[in-house]
Protein backbone atom coordinates (compact mmCIF):
# COMPACT_ATOMS: atom_id res chain seq x y z
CA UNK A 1 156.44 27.59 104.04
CA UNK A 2 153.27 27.84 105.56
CA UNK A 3 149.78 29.72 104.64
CA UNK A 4 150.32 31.97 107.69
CA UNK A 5 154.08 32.71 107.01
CA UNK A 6 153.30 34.21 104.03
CA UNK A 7 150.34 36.22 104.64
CA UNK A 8 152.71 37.72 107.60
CA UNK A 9 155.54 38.50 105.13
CA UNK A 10 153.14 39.72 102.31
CA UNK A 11 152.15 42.47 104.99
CA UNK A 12 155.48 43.17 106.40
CA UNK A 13 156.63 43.77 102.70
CA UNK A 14 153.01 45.79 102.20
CA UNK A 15 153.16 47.89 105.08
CA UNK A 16 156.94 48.71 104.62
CA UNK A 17 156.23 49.63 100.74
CA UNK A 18 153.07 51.90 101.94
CA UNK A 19 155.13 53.38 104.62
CA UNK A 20 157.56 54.42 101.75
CA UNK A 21 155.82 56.08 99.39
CA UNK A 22 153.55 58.10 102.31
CA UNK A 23 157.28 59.33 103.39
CA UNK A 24 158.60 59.96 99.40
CA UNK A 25 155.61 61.55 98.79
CA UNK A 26 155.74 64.02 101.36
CA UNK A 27 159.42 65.30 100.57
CA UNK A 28 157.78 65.84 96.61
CA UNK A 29 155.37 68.34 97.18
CA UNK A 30 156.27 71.73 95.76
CA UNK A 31 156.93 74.24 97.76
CA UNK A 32 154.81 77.44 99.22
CA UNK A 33 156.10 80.85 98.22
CA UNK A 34 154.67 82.79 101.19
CA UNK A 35 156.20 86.08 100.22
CA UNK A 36 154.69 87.87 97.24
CA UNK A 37 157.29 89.20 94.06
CA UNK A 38 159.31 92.06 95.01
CA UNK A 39 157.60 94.04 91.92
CA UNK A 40 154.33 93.53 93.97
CA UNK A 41 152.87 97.30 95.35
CA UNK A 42 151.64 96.69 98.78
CA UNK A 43 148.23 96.94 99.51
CA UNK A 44 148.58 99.71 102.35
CA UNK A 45 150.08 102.16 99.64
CA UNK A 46 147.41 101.21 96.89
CA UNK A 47 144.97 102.21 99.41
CA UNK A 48 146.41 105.63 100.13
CA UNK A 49 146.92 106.05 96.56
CA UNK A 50 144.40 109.24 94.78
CA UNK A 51 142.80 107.97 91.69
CA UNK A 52 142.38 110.41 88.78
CA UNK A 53 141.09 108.55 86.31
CA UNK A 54 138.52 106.77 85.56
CA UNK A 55 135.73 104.51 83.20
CA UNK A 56 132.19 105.82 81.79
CA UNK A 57 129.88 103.50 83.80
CA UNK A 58 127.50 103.84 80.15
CA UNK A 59 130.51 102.55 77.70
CA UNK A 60 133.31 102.30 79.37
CA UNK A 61 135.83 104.80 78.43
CA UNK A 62 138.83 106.55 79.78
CA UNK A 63 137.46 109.85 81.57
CA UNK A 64 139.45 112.59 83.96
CA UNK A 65 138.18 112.93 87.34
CA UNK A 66 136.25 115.85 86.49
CA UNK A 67 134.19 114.33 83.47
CA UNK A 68 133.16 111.31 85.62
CA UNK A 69 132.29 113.61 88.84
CA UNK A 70 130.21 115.59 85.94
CA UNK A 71 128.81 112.35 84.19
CA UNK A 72 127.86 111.34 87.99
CA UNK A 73 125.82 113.82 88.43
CA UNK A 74 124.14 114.12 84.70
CA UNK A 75 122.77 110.59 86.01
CA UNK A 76 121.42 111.14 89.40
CA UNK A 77 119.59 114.12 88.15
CA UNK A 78 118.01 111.81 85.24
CA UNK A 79 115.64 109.46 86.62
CA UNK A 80 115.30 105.87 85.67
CA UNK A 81 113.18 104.52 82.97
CA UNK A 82 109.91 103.26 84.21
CA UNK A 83 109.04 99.64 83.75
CA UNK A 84 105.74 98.75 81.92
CA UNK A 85 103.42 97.86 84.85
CA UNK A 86 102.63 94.34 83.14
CA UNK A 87 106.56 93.44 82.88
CA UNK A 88 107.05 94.83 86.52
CA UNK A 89 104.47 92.13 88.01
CA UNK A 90 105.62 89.64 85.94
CA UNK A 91 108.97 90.26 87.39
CA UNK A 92 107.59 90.34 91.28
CA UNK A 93 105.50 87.00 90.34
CA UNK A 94 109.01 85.23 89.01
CA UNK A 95 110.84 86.24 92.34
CA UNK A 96 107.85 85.18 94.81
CA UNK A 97 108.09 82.08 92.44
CA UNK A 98 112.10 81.70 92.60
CA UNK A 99 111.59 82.32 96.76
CA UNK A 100 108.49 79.53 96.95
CA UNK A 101 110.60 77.66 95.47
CA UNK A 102 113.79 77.31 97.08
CA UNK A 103 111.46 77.22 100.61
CA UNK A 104 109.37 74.22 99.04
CA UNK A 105 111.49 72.25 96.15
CA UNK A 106 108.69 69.84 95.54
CA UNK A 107 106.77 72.14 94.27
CA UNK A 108 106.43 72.71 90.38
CA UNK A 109 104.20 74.97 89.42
């Protein structure tokens, strides 16, 4: 046999073997559930659904509807803290920085 022969059956036998496994592999995938489990709620009915419970916002714990309505407004009628002047401008100074920054990436300062 000659050089040429067998380069030409080398790919025949190449091609045929790649061809093979592109079509086994495709039949081996798993496949897509495209229905969700019949235990699922649908969404339309969760969305209609009245919540009466709820969590503390401060810790976290179980509350009726008519503590957290009452803890809601305990905390708009309290105002925030106030921020030491000093630690506020640091604060503004670090997000100018973070903003420079991501504008100009060269720069280190």
């Amino acid at each position: 046999m000659n050089p040429n022969m067998m380069k030409q059956i080398l790919f025949i036998a190449l091609s045929i073997s790649i061809s093979l496994v592109i079509l086994v592999s495709g039949y081996c995938q798993k496949q897509v559930i495209a229905l969700p489990p019949a235990d699922d709620i649908p969404e339309e009915i969760l969305r209609t659904e009245i919540i009466t419970a709820g969590r503390s916002p401060m810790d976290g714990s179980p509350l009726t509807a008519a503590e957290y309505a009452e803890l809601e407004l305990k905390l708009q009628e309290i105002p925030p803290p106030e921020l030491n002047p000093k630690i506020r401008d640091s604060i503004f100074l670090l997000q100018i920085k973070q903003n420079l920054l991501k504008i100009f990436p060269f720069l280190h300062f």
